[in-house]
Protein backbone atom coordinates (compact mmCIF):
# COMPACT_ATOMS: atom_id res chain seq x y z
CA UNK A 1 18.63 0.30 -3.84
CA UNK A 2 19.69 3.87 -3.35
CA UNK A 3 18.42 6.04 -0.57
CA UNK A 4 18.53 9.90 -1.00
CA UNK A 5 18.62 11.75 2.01
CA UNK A 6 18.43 15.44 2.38
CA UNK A 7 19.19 17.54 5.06
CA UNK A 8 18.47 21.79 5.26
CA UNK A 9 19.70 23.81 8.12
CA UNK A 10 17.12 26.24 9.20
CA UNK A 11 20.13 28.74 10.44
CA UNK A 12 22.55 28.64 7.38
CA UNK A 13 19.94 28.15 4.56
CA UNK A 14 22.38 25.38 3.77
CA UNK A 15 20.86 21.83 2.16
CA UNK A 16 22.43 18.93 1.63
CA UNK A 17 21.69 15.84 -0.57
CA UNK A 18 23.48 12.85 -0.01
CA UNK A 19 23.08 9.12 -1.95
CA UNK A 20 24.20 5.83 -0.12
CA UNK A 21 23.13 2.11 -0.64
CA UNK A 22 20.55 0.78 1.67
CA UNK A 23 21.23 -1.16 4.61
CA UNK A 24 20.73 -4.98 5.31
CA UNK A 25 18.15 -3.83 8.01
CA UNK A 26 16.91 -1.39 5.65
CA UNK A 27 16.70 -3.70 2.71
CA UNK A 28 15.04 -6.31 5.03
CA UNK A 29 12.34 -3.85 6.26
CA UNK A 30 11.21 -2.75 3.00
CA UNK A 31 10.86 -6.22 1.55
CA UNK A 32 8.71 -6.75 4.36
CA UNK A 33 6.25 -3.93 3.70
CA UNK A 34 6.63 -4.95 -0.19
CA UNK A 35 5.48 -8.35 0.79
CA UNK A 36 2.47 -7.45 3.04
CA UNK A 37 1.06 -4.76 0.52
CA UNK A 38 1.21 -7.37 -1.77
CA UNK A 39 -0.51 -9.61 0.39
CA UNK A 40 -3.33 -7.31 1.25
CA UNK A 41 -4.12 -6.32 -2.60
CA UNK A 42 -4.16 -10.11 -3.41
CA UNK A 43 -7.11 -10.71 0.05
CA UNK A 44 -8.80 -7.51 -1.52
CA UNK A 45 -9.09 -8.81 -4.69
CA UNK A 46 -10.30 -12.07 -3.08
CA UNK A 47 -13.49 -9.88 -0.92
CA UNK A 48 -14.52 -8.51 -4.11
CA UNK A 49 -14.55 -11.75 -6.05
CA UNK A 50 -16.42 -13.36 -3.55
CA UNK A 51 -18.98 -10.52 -3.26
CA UNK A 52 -19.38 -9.94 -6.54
CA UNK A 53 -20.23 -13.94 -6.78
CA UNK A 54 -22.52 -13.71 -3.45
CA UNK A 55 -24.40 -10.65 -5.40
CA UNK A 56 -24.69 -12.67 -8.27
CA UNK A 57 -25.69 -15.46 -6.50
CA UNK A 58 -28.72 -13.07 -4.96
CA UNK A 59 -29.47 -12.08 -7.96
CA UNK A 60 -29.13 -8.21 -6.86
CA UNK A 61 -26.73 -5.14 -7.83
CA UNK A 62 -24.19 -3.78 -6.02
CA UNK A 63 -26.58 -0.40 -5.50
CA UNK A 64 -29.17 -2.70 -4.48
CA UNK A 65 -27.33 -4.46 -1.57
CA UNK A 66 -25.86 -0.77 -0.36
CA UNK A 67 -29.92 0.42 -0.42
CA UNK A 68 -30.50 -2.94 1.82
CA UNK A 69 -27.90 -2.70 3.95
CA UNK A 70 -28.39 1.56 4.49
């Protein structure tokens, strides 16, 4: 993947833009955070399918269980 990095000195007015590959570390890191996002959308979508089934289960709406629980 290609990182873009730009750099502006305040006393010149000068900016600079440079492109380089990402580093092992780099690469490592943000397969990581890929990973765990991914994980916590998938355990999201699990709480809301199991509350949607528990309000089912009740018998209630989702507006109803907010007025019970406020």
């Amino acid at each position: 993947m290609k990182i873009t990095e730009k750099e502006f000195n305040v006393l010149t007015g000068e900016e600079t833009i440079t492109e380089r590959d990402e580093t092992a570390a780099e690469k490592k890191e943000r397969e990581k955070l890929e990973a765990s996002i991914t994980e916590a959308q998938a355990e999201t979508k699990l709480k809301n399918k199991a509350k949607a089934a528990l309000l089912d289960k009740l018998g209630i709406s989702e507006d109803e269980a907010r007025l019970l629980l406020s």
